[in-house]
Structure formats: structure tokens, C-alpha cells
Protein backbone atom coordinates (compact mmCIF):
# COMPACT_ATOMS: atom_id res chain seq x y z
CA UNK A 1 39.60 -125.66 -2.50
CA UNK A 2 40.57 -124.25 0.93
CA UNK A 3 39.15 -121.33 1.74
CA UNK A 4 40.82 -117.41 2.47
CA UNK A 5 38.79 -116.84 5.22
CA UNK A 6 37.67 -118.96 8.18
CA UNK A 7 34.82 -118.19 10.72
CA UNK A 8 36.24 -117.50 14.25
CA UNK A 9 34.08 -119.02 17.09
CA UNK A 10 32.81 -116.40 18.87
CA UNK A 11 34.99 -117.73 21.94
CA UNK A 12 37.97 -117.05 20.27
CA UNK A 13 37.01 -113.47 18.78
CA UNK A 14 38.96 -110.65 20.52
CA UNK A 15 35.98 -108.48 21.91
CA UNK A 16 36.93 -108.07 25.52
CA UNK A 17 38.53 -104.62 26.03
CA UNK A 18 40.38 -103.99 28.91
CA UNK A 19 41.55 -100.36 30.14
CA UNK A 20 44.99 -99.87 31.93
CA UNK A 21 46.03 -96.61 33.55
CA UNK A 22 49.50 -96.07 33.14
CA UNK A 23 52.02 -92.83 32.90
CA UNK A 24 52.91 -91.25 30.20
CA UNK A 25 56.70 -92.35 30.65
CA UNK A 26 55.35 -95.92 30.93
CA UNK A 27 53.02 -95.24 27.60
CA UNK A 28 56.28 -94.37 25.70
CA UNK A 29 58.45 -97.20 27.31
CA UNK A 30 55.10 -99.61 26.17
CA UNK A 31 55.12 -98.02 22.81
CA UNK A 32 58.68 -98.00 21.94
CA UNK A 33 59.29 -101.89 23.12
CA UNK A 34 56.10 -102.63 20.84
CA UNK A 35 57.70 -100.56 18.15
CA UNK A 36 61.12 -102.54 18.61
CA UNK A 37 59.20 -105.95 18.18
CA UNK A 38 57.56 -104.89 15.04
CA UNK A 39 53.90 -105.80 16.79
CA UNK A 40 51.23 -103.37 17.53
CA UNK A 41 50.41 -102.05 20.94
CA UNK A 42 48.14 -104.04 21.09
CA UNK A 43 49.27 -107.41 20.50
CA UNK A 44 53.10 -106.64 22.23
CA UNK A 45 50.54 -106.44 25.75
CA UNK A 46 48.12 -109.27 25.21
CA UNK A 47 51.61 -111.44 24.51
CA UNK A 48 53.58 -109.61 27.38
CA UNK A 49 50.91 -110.35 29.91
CA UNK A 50 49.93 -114.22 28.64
CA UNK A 51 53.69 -114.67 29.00
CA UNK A 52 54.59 -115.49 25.08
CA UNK A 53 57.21 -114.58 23.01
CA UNK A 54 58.07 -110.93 22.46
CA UNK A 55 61.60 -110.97 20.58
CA UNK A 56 62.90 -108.20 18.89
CA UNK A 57 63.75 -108.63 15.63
CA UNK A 58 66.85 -106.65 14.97
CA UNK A 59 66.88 -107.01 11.34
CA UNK A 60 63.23 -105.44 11.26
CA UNK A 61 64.84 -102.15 13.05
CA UNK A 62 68.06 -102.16 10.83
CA UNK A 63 65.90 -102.29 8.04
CA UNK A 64 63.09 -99.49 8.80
CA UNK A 65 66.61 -96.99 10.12
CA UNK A 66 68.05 -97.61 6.73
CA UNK A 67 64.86 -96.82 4.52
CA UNK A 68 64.52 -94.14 7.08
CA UNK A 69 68.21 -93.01 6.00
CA UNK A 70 67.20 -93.35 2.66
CA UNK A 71 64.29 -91.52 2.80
CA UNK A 72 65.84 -88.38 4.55
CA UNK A 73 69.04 -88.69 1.36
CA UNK A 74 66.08 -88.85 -1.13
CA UNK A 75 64.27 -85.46 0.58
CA UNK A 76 68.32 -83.68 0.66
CA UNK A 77 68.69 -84.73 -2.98
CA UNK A 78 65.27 -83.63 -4.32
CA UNK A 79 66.01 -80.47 -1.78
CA UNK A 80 69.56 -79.86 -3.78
CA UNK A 81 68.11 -80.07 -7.58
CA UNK A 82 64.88 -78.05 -6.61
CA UNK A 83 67.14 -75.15 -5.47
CA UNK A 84 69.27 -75.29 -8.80
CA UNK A 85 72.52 -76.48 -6.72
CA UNK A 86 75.13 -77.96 -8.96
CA UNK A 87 75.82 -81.47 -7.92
CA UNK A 88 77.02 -84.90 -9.26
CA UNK A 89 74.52 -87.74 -9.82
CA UNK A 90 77.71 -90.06 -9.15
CA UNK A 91 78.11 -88.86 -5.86
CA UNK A 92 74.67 -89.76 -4.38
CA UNK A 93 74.54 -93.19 -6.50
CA UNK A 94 76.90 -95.21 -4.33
CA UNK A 95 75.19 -94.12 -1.39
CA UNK A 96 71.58 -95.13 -2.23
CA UNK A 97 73.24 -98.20 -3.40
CA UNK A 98 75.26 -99.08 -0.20
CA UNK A 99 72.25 -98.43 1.60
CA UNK A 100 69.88 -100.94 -0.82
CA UNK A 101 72.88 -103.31 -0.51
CA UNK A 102 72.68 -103.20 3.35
CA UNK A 103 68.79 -104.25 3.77
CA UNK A 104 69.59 -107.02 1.13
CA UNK A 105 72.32 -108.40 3.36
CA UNK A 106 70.12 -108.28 6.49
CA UNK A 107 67.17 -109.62 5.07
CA UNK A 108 68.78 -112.77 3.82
């Protein structure tokens, strides 16, 4: 039986931290290509700088907008029925829906 977890020689073990100084403008710019790439700050810099891949996936950012999109429907609809406002369930259905269809289009 293989095992879940392997041992990582102690030369291969990510323990050396490095500091960089950089502006605030370049944080964000760091950040936000990181963010793009779906990879943490982290690993988007120890790629960037070994010179490895850093694609950007779009589907990964068309996906996160539209459950972002969703989200922010969910919070207007919850917002509409809390406040008593008369509404139609059949008017927010095909929305959610189109937006559920969307990410199932991307992701295959």
C-alpha cells in the first residue's frame, strides 16, 4: 500500500526565508498577478524568480467572478424577501441558472 504522506529530505524542505523590500504599488501588482494565476504569493515568486511556468488560468478567474456574481444576487435576493418586497421566484431562477450553466461550460 502506498503511502499519503512521504518524508521530505531536509534538502528539499522549504525553510529558507528570504525578505524583499518592495512598494506598495509593486506589493499590489505582485499580489494581483499571484491572484490571477490562482497560486499563493508565495509560490507565484519562488516560480517567477526560478524562471517556471506562471500561466494564468482564465477559466479559474471566470469562474471565482461568476460565484462572485452569484454570491452578490444571493445577498440582493435574501436582501429583497427580508424587507417583505414582493417579488417573483421565476425571475431570479433563470439567472442563478445561467450563471451555474456558465461555470459548467468553462470548466469542461
Amino acid at each position: 500500500m502506498k503511502k499519503l504522506f512521504q518524508t521530505i529530505n531536509e534538502s528539499d524542505r522549504k525553510s529558507v526565508v528570504i525578505h524583499v523590500r518592495v512598494t506598495a504599488k509593486e506589493a499590489e501588482s505582485i499580489t494581483l498577478s499571484a491572484s490571477a494565476r490562482d497560486l499563493t504569493l508565495c509560490e507565484f515568486i519562488r516560480r517567477t524568480s526560478l524562471g517556471r511556468k506562471t500561466d494564468i488560468r482564465y477559466e479559474s478567474h471566470i469562474i471565482r467572478e461568476l460565484r462572485e456574481i452569484a454570491k452578490i444576487i444571493k445577498l440582493l435576493h435574501d436582501a429583497v424577501g427580508k424587507n417583505e418586497i414582493t417579488y417573483f421566484e421565476s425571475e431570479w431562477t433563470p439567472v442563478i441558472d445561467e450563471i451555474i450553466s456558465a461555470m459548467r461550460r468553462i470548466e469542461k
